[in-house]
C-alpha atoms as a PDB file:
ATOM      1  CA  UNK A   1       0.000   0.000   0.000  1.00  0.00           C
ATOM      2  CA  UNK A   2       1.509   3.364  -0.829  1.00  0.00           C
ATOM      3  CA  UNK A   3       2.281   5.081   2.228  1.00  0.00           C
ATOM      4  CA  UNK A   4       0.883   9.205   1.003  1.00  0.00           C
ATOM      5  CA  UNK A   5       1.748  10.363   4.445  1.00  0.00           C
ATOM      6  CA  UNK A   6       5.974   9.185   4.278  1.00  0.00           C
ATOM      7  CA  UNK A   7       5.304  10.512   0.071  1.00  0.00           C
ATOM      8  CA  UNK A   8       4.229  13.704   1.747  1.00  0.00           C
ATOM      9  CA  UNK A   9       6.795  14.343   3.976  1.00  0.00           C
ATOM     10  CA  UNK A  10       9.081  13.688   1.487  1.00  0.00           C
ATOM     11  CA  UNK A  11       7.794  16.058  -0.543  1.00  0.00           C
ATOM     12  CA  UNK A  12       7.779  18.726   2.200  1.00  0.00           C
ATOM     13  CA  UNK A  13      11.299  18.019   2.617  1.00  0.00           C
ATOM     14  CA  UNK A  14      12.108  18.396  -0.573  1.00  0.00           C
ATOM     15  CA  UNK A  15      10.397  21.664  -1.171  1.00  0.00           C
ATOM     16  CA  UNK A  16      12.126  23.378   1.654  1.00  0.00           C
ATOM     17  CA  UNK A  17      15.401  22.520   0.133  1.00  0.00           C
ATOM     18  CA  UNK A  18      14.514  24.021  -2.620  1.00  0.00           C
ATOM     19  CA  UNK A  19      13.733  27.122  -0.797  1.00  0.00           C
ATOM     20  CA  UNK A  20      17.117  26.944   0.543  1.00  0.00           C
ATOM     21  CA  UNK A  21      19.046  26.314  -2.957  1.00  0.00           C
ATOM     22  CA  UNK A  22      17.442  29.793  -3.695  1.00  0.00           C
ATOM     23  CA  UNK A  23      20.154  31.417  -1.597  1.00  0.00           C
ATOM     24  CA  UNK A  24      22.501  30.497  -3.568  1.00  0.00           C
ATOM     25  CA  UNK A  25      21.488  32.562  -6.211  1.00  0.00           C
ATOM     26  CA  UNK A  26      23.309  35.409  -4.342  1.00  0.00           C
ATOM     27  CA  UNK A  27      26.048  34.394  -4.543  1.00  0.00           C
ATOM     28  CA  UNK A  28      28.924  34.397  -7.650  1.00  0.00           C
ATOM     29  CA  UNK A  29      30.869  31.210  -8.448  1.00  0.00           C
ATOM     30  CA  UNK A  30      33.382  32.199  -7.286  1.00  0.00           C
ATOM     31  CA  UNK A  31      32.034  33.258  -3.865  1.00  0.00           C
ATOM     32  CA  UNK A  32      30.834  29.548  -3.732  1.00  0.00           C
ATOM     33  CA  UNK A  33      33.687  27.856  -4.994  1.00  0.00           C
ATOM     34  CA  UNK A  34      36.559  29.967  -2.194  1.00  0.00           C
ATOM     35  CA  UNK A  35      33.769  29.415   0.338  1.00  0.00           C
ATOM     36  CA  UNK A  36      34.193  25.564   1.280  1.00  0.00           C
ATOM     37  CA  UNK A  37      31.205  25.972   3.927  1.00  0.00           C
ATOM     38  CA  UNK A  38      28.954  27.300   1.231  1.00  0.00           C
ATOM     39  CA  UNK A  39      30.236  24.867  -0.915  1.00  0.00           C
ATOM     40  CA  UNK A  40      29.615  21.569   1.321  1.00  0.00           C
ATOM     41  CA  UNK A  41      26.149  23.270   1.948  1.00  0.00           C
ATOM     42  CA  UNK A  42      25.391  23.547  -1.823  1.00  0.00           C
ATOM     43  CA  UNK A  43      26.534  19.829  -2.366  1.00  0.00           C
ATOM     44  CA  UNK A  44      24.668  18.319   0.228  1.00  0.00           C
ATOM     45  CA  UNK A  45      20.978  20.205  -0.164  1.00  0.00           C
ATOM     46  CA  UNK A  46      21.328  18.767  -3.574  1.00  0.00           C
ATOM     47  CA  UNK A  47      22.330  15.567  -2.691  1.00  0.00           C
ATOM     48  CA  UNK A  48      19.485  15.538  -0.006  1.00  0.00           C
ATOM     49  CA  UNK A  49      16.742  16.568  -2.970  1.00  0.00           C
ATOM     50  CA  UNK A  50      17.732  14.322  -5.473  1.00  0.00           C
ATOM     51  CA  UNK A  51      17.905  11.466  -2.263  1.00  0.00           C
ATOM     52  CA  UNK A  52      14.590  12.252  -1.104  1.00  0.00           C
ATOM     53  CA  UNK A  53      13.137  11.669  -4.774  1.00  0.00           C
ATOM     54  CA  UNK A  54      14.917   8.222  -5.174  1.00  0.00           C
ATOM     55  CA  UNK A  55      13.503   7.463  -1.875  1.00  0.00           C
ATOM     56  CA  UNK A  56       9.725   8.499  -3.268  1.00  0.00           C
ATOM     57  CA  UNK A  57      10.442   6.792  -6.751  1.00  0.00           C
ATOM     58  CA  UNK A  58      11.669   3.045  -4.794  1.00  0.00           C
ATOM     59  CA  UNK A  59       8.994   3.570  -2.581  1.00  0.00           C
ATOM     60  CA  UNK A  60       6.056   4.107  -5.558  1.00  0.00           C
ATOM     61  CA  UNK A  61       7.911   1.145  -7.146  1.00  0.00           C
ATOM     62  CA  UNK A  62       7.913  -1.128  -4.620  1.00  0.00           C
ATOM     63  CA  UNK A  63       4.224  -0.659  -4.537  1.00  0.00           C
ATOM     64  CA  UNK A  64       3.189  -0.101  -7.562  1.00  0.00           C
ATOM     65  CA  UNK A  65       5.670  -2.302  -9.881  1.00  0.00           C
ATOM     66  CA  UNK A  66       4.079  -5.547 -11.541  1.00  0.00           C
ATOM     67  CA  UNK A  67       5.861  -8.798 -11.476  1.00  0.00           C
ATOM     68  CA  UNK A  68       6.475  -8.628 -15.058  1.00  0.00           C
ATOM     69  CA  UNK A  69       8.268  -5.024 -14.567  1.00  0.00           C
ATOM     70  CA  UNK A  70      12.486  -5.440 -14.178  1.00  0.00           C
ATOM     71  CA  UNK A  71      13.060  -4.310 -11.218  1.00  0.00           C
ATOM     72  CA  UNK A  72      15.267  -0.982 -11.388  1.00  0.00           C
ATOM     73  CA  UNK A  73      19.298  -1.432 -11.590  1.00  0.00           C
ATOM     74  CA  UNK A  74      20.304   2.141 -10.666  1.00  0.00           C
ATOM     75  CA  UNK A  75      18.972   5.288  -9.106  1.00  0.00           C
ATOM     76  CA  UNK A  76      18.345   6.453 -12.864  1.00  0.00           C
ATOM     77  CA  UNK A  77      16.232   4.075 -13.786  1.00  0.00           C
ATOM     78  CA  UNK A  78      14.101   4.267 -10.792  1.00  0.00           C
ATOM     79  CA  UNK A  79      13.161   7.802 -12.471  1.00  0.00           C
ATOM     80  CA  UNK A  80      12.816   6.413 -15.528  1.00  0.00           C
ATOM     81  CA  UNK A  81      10.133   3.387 -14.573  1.00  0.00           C
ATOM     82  CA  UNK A  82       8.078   6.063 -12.981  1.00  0.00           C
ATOM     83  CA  UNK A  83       6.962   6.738 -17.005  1.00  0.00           C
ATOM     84  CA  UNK A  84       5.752   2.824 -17.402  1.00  0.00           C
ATOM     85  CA  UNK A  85       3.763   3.619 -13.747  1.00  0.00           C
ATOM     86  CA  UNK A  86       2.203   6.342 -14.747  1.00  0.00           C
ATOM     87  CA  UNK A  87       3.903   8.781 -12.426  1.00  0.00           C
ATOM     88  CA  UNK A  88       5.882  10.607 -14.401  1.00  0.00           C
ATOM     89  CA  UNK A  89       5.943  11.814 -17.939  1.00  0.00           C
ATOM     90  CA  UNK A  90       8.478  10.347 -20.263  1.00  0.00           C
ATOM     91  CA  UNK A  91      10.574  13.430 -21.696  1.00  0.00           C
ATOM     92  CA  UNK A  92      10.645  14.621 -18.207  1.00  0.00           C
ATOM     93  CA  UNK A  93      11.551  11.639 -16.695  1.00  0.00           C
ATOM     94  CA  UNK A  94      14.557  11.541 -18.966  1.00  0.00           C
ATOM     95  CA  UNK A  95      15.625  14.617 -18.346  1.00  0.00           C
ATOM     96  CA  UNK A  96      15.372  14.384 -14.163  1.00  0.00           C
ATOM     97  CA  UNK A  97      16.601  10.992 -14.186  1.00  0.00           C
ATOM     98  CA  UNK A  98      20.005  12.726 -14.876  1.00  0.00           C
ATOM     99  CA  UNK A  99      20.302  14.233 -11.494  1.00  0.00           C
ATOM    100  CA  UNK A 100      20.680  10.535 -10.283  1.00  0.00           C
ATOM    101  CA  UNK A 101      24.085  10.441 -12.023  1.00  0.00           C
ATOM    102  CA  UNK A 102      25.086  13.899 -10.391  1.00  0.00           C
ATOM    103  CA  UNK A 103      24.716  12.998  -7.198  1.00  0.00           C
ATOM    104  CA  UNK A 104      26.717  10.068  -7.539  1.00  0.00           C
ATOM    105  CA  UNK A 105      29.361  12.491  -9.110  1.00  0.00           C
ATOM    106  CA  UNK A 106      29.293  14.304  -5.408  1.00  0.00           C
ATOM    107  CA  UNK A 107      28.770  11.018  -3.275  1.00  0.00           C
ATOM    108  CA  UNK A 108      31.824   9.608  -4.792  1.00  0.00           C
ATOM    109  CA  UNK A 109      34.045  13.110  -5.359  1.00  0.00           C
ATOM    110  CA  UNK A 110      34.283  11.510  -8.759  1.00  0.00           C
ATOM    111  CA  UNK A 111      36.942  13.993 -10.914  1.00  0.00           C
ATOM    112  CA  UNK A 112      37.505  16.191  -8.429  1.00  0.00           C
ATOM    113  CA  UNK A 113      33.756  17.804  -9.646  1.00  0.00           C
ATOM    114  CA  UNK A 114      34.072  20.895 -11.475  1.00  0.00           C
ATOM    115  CA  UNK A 115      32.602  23.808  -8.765  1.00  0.00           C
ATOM    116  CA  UNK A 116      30.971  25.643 -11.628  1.00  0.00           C
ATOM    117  CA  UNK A 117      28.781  23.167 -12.401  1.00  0.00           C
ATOM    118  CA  UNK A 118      27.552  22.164  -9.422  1.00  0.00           C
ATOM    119  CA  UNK A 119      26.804  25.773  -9.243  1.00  0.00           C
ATOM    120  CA  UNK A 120      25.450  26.174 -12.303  1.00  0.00           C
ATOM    121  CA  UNK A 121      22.855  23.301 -11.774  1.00  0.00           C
ATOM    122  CA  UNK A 122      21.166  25.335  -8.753  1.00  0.00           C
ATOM    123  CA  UNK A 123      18.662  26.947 -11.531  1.00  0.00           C
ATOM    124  CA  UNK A 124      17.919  23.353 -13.308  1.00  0.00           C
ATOM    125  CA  UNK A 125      17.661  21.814  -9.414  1.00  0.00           C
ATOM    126  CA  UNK A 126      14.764  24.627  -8.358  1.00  0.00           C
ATOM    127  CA  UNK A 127      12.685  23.848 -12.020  1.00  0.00           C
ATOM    128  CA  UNK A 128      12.988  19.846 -12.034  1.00  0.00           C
ATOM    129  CA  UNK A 129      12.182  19.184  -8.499  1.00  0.00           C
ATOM    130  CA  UNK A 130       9.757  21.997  -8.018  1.00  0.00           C
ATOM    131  CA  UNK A 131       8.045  19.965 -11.609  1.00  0.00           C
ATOM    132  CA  UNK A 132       8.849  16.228  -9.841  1.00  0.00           C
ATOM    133  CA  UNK A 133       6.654  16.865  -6.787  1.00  0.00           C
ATOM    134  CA  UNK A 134       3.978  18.648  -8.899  1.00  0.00           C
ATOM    135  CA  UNK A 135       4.419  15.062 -10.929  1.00  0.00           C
ATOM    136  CA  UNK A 136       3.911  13.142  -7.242  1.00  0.00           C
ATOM    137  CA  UNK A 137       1.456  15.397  -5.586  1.00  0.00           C
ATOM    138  CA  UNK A 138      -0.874  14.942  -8.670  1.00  0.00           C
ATOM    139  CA  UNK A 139      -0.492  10.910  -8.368  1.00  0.00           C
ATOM    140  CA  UNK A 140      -1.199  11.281  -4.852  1.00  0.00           C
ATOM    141  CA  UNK A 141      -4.433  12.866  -5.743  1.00  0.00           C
ATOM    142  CA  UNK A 142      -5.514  10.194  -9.112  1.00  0.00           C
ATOM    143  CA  UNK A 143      -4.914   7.546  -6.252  1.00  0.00           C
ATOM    144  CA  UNK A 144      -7.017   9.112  -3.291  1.00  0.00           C
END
């Protein structure tokens, strides 16, 4: 049974971070990027948003997934089998399913990660997620 209440808080969790990543737009790269507190801060609000969602999306799976689904192999694909449940839409599930990989860039410090663009994916953090619980909320709703 899908649990709307643990979806919810989720949710709430997620759009408060969001509200936070909006602080950063004060600041310059550079301000970021010589700042290592402001830095660690930026990594891990996006690490928390984008864990939050995989939470939601292997949560709706494990609920909603038929036997004859494959079960998902990566945090990617999670996003990505939301489409075949009906959750999410498949152009936009493509395009979120991304973030997966980028938070696996900053889990793992792969390449030394390039400050700029963790900065620079603030803006594309605020529109996906804000879209992605819009995306849940309105399955929450369909399933009441």
């Amino acid at each position: 049974m899908i649990d709307k209440e643990f979806l919810k808080e989720k949710l709430n969790l997620i759009t408060r971070d969001l509200e936070r990543l909006k602080i950063f737009y004060d600041f310059t790269i550079s301000q970021i990027a010589e700042d290592f507190i402001k830095y660690a801060a930026l990594k891990n609000i996006l690490m928390e948003i984008i864990g939050r969602a995989i939470d939601i999306n292997e949560h709706l799976i494990s609920e909603l997934a038929r036997p004859d689904m494959e079960a998902p192999k990566t945090y990617r694909d999670t996003f990505l089998l939301l489409t075949d449940l009906n959750v999410l839409q498949r152009d936009f599930a493509g395009e979120i399913s991304k973030s997966a990989g980028f938070r696996n860039a900053i889990v793992h410090e792969y390449n030394n990660l390039d400050k700029s663009i963790i900065y620079k994916t603030v803006g594309d953090a605020i529109n996906q997620y804000a879209k992605y619980c819009n995306y849940i909320l309105k399955f929450i709703e369909r399933t009441s």
